[in-house]
Protein backbone atom coordinates (compact mmCIF):
# COMPACT_ATOMS: atom_id res chain seq x y z
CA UNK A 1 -23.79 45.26 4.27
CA UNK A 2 -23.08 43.19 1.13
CA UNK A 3 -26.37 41.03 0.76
CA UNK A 4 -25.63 37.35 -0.74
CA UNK A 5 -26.53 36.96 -4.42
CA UNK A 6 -27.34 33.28 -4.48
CA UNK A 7 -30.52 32.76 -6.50
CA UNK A 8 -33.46 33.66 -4.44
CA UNK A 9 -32.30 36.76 -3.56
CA UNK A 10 -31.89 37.20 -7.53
CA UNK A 11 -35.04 36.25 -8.21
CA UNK A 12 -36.47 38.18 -5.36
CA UNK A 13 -34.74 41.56 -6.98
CA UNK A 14 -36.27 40.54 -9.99
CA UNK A 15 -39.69 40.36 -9.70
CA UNK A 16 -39.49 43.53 -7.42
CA UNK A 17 -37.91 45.41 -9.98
CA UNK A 18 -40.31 43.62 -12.57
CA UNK A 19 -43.06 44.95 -10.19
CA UNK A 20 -41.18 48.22 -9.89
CA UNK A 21 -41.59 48.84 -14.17
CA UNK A 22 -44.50 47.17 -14.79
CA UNK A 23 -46.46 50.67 -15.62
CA UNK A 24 -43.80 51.65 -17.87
CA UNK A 25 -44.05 48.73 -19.75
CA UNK A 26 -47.42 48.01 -20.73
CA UNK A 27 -50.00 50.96 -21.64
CA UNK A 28 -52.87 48.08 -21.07
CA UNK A 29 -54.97 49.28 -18.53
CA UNK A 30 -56.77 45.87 -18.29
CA UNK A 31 -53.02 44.27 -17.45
CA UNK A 32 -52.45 46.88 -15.12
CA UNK A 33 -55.95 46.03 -12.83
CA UNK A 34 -54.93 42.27 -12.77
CA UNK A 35 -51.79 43.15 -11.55
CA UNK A 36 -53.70 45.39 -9.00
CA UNK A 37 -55.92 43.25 -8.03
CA UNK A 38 -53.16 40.39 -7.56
CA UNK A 39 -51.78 42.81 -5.28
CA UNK A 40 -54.87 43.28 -3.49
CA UNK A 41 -55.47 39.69 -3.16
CA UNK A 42 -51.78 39.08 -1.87
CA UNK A 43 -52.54 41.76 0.98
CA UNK A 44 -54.61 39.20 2.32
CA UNK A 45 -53.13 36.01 1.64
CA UNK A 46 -50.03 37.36 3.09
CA UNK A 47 -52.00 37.27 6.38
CA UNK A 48 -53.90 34.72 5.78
CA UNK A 49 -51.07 32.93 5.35
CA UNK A 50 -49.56 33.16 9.09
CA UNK A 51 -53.01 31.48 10.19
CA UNK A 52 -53.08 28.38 8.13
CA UNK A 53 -49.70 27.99 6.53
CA UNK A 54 -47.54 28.69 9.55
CA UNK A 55 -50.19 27.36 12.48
CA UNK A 56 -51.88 24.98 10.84
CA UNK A 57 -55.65 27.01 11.25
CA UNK A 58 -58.20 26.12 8.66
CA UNK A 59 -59.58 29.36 8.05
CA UNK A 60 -61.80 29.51 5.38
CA UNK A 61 -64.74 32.54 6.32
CA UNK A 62 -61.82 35.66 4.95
CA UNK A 63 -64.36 36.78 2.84
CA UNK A 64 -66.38 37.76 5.82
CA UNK A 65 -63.74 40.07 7.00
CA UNK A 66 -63.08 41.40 3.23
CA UNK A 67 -66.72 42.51 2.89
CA UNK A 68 -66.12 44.07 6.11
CA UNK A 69 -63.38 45.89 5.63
CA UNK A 70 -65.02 46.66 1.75
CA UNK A 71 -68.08 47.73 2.88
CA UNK A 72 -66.78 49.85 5.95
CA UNK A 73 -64.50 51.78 3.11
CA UNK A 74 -67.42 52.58 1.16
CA UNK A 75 -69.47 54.05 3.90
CA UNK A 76 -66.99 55.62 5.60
CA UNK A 77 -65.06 57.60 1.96
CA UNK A 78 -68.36 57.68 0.41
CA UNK A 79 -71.15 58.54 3.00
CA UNK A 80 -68.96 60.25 5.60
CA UNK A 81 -66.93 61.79 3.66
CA UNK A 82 -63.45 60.40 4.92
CA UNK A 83 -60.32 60.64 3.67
CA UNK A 84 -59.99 57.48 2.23
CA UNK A 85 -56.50 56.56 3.42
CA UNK A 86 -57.72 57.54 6.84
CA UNK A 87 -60.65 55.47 5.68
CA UNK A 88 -58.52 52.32 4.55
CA UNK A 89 -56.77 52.13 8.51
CA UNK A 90 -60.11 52.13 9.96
CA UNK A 91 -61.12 49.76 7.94
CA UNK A 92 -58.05 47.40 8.82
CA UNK A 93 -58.18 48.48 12.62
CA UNK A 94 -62.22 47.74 12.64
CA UNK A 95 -61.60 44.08 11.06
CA UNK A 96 -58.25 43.67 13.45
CA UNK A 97 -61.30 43.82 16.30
CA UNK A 98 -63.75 41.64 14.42
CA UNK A 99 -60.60 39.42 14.05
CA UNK A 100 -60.13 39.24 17.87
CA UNK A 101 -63.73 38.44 18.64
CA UNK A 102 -64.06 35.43 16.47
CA UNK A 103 -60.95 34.24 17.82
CA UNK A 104 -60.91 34.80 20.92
CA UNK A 105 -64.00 31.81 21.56
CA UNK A 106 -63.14 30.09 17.99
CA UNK A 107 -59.26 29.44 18.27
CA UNK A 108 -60.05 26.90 21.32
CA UNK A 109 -61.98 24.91 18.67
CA UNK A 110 -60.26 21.99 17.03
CA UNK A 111 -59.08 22.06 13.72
CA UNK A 112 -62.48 20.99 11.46
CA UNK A 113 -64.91 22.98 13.84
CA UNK A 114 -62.86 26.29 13.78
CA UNK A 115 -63.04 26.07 10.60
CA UNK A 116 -66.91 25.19 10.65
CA UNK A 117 -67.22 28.84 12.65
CA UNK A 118 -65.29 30.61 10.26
CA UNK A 119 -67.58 29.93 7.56
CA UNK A 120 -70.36 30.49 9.80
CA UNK A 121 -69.22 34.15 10.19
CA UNK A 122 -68.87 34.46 6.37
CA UNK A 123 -72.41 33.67 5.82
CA UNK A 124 -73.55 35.57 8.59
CA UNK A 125 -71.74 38.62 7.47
CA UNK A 126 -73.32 38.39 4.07
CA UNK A 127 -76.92 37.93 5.77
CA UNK A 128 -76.42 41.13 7.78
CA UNK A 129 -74.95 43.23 4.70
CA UNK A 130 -78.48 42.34 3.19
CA UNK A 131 -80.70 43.23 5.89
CA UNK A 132 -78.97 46.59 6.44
CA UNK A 133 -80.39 48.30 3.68
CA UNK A 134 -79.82 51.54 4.97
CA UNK A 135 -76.55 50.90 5.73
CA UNK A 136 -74.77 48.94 2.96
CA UNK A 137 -77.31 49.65 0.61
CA UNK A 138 -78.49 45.88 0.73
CA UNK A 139 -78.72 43.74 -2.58
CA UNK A 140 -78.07 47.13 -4.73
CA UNK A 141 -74.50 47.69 -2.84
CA UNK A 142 -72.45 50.77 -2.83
CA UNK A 143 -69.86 52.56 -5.28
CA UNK A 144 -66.31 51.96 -3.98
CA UNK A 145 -65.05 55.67 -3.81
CA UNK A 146 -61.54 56.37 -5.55
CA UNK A 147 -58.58 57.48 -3.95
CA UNK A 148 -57.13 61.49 -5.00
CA UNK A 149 -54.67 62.66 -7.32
CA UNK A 150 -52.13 60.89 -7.79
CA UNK A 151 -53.26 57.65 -7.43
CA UNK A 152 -56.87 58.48 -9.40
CA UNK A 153 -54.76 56.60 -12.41
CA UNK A 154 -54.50 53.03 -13.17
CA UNK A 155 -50.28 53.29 -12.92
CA UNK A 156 -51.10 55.36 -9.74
CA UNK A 157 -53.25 53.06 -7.93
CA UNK A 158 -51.26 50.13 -8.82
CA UNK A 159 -48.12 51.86 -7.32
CA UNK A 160 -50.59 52.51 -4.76
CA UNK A 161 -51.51 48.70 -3.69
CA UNK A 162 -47.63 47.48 -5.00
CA UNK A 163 -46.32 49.77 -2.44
CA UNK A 164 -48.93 48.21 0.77
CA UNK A 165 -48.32 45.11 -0.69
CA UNK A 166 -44.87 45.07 0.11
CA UNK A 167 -44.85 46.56 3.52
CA UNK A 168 -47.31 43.77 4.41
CA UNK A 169 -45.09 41.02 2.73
CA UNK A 170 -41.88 42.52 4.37
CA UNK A 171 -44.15 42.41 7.85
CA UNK A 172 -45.41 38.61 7.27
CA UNK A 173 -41.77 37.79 6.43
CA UNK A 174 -39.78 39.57 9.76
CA UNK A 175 -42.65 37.37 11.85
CA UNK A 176 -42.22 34.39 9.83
CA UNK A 177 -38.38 33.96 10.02
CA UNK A 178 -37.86 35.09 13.79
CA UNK A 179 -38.78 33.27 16.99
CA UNK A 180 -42.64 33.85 16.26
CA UNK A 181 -42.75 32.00 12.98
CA UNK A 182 -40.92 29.23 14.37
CA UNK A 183 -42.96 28.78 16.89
CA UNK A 184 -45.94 29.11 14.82
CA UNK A 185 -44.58 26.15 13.01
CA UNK A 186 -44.42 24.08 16.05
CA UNK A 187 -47.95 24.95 17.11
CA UNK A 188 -48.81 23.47 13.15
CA UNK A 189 -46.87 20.11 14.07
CA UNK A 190 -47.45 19.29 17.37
CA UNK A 191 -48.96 21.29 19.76
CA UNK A 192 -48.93 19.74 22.53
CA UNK A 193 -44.99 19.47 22.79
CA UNK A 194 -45.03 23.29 21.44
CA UNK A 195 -46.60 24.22 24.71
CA UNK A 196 -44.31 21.62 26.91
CA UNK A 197 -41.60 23.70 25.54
CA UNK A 198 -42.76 27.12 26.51
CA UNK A 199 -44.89 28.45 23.37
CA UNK A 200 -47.96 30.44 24.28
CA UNK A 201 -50.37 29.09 21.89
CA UNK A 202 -53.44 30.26 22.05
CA UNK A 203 -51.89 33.69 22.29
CA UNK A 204 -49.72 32.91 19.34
CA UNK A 205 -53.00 31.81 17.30
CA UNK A 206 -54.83 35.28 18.30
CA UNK A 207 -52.20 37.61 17.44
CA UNK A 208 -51.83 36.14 14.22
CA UNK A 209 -54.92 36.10 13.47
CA UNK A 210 -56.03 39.14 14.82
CA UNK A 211 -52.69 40.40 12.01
CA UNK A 212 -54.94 38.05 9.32
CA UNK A 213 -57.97 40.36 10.27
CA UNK A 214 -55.97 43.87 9.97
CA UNK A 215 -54.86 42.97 6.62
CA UNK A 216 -57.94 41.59 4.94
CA UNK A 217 -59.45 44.85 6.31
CA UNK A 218 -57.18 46.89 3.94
CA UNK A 219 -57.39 44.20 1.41
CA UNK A 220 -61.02 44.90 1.31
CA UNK A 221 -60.64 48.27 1.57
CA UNK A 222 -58.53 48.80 -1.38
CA UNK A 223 -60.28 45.97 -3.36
CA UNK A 224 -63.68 48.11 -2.47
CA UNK A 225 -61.86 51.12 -4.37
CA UNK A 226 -60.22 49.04 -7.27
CA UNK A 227 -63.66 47.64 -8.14
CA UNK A 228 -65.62 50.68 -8.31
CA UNK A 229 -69.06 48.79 -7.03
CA UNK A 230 -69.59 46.39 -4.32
CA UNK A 231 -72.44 43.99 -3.68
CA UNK A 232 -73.07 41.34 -1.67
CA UNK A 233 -73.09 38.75 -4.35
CA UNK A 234 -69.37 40.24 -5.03
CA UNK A 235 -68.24 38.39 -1.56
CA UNK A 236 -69.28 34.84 -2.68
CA UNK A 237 -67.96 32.05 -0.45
CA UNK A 238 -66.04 30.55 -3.32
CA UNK A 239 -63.75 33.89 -3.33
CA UNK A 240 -62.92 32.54 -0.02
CA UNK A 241 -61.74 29.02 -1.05
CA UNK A 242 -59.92 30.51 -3.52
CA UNK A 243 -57.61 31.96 -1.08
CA UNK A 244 -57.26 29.22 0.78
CA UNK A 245 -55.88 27.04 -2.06
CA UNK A 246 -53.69 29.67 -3.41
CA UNK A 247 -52.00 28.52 0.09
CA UNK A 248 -52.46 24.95 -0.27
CA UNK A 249 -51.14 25.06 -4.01
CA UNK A 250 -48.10 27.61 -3.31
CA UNK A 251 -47.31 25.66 -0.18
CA UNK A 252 -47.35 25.73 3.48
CA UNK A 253 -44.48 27.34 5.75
CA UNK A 254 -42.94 29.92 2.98
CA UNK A 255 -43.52 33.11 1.63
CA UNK A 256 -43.00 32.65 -1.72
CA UNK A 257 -44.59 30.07 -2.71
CA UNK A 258 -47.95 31.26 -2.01
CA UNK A 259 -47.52 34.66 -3.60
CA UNK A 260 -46.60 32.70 -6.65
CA UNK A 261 -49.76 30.16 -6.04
CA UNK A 262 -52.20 33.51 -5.62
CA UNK A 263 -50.37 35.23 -9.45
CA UNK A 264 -51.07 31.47 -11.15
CA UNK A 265 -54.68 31.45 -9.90
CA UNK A 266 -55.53 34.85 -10.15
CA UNK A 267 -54.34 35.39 -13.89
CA UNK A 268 -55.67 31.53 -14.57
CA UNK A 269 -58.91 32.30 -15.55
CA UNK A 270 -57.29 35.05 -18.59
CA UNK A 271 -55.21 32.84 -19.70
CA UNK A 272 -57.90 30.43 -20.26
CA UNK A 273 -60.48 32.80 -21.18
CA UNK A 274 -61.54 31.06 -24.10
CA UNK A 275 -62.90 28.41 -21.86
CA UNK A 276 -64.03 30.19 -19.41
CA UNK A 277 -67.17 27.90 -18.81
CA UNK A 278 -64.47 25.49 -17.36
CA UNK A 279 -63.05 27.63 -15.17
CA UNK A 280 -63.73 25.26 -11.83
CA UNK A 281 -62.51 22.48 -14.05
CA UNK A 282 -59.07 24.04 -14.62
CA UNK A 283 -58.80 25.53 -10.83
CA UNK A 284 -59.39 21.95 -9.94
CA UNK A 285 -57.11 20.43 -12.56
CA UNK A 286 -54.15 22.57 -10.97
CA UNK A 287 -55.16 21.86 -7.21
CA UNK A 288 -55.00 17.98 -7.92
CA UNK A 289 -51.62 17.85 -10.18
CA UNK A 290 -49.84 20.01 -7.34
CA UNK A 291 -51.11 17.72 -4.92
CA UNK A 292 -50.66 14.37 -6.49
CA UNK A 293 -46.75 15.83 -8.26
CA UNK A 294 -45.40 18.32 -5.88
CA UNK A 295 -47.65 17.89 -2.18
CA UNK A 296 -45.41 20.72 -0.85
CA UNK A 297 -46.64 23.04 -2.88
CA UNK A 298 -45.05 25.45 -6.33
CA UNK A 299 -42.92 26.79 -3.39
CA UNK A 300 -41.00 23.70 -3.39
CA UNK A 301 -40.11 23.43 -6.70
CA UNK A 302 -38.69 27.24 -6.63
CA UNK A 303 -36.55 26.38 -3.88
CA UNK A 304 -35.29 22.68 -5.92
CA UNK A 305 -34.45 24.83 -8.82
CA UNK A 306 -32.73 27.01 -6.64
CA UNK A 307 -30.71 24.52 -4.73
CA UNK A 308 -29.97 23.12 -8.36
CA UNK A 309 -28.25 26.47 -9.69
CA UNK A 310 -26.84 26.93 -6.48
CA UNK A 311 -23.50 25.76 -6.52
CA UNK A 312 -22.46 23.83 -3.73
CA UNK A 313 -19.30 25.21 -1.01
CA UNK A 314 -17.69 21.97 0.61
CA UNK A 315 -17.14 24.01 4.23
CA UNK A 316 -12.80 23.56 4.71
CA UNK A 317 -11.77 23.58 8.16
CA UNK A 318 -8.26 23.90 8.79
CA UNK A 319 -7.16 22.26 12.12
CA UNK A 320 -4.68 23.82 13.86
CA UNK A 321 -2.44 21.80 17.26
CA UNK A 322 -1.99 24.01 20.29
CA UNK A 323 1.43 23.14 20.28
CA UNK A 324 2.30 24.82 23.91
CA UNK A 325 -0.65 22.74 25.46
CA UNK A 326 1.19 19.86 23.88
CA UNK A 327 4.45 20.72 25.31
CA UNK A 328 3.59 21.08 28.22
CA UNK A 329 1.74 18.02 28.24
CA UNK A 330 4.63 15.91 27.23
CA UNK A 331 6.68 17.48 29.92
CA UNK A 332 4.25 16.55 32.64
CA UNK A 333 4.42 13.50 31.36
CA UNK A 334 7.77 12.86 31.52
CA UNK A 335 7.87 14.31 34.67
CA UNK A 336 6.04 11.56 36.02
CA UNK A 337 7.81 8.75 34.98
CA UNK A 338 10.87 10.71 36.58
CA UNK A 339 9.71 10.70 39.48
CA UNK A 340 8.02 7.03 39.38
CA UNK A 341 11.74 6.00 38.04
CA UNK A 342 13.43 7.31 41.63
């Protein structure tokens, strides 16, 4: 099958295969853990994603089910002794549950107070991480074990994450563009007509959530390994706003543009690095341009380029007469005068 070459799908290929080389082409292994890390971050978001850019949920307590899924990797490779990719799907399947039992009482809140609980569960995830001391090790933390040979490398973890990455994009994208994202999309505009027409939304909500949950478990699990040393102070709430605007500046209902919102705003801060004091001031600079210029989101502007170098196909439709219909038609017809004639 012969896949069209119009320009996303070029531009798709490209940053895949830019991806694909990236180790080969830089020996920086600084450059190589941002790209990691956007990776890790984009496990999430990808998720995340389905829950507030395709149904319209404000979720804004991830970071909860990171430090989960972090935390849960650390004690399980580290204390247990676990393999740690047996160690990373346990970590996703343990926040998939924690996942279902916030939404299974939240997800019948409206929009503000679901969001309200969501943060709730953030901060009391970060309480409880403190007062296990035993456990999580408290305000001290724990060292994020790393993964064997051959992924004990920077190029080999970052393969690592690039490879998860993708099968969690290609996963967001096969629910996003079949009968589940657009229904998704109708539970974000109007739910009430969604369910007149035979969408099962609160069981739509869960599932994708629930999805959310599994994937900031491995997210967390991975970013737990990446980092080398986890603490409680690591999981500030502010992480979790981040990934909420990455959404809000890539742009709701699309894939792309919030994997290109998460790269801007996680490699941001380096290339401002000499003014790193304002750091807020240039996160907030971006946020308000994108709204105030392009509401819709960097997405948008992707897909007006796009349409731009697109070139445009008139359809032609060539319209052909059933000339024996006709015929016999016409003969009928003359028929009847015949026979109105005598």
């Amino acid at each position: 099958m012969r896949l069209p070459m119009n320009p996303r799908t070029l531009a798709i290929a490209a940053a895949c295969a830019a991806a694909a080389v990236l180790p080969l082409l830089t020996g920086d292994t600084y450059q190589l853990h941002l790209a990691a890390l956007i990776a890790v971050y984009w496990i999430l978001i990808a998720g995340l994603n389905l829950v507030v850019g395709y149904s319209g949920q404000l979720s804004i307590g991830h970071v909860g089910l990171l430090s989960i899924g972090a935390y849960a990797f650390a004690i399980l490779a580290g204390k247990a002794g676990w393999h740690p990719g047996l160690a990373v799907a346990a970590a996703g399947a343990l926040c998939g549950a924690c996942g279902l039992a916030l939404g299974l009482p939240s997800l019948r809140l409206p929009g503000f107070y679901f969001a309200m609980a969501t943060m709730a569960f953030a901060l009391i995830v970060n309480e409880v991480v403190l007062a296990q001391v035993g456990l999580t090790g408290g305000g001290i933390g724990l060292a994020g074990p790393m993964f064997p040979a051959p992924f004990d490398t920077p190029a080999g973890y970052y393969a690592l994450v690039a490879v998860v990455a993708a099968i969690v994009t290609l996963m967001s994208w096969n629910i996003a563009r079949r009968m589940w994202g657009r229904g998704l999309i109708a539970i974000r505009d109007n739910p009430v007509t969604a369910q007149a027409v035979g969408v099962p939304v609160f069981r739509a909500k869960l599932v994708v959530f629930v999805f959310s949950g599994v994937t900031a478990g491995i997210s967390g699990a991975l970013f737990a390994s990446l980092q080398s040393y986890i603490t409680p102070d690591t999981f500030v709430f502010e992480l979790s706003l981040f990934f909420f605007v990455c959404i809000i500046i890539g742009g709701r209902g699309g894939i792309i543009g919030p994997f290109i919102g998460t790269v801007v705003l996680t490699a941001l801060p380096e290339l401002v690095a000499p003014l790193a004091k304002l750091g807020n001031f240039f996160y907030g600079l971006l946020l308000l341009v994108v709204v105030l210029v392009v509401p819709e989101g960097i997405g948008r502007v992707v897909e007006l380029v796009g349409e731009r170098l697109r070139p445009k196909k008139l359809p032609q439709t060539t319209i052909e007469p059933d000339l024996p219909r006709l015929s016999r038609a016409l003969s009928q017809r003359h028929t009847r005068r015949d026979g109105v004639r005598t």
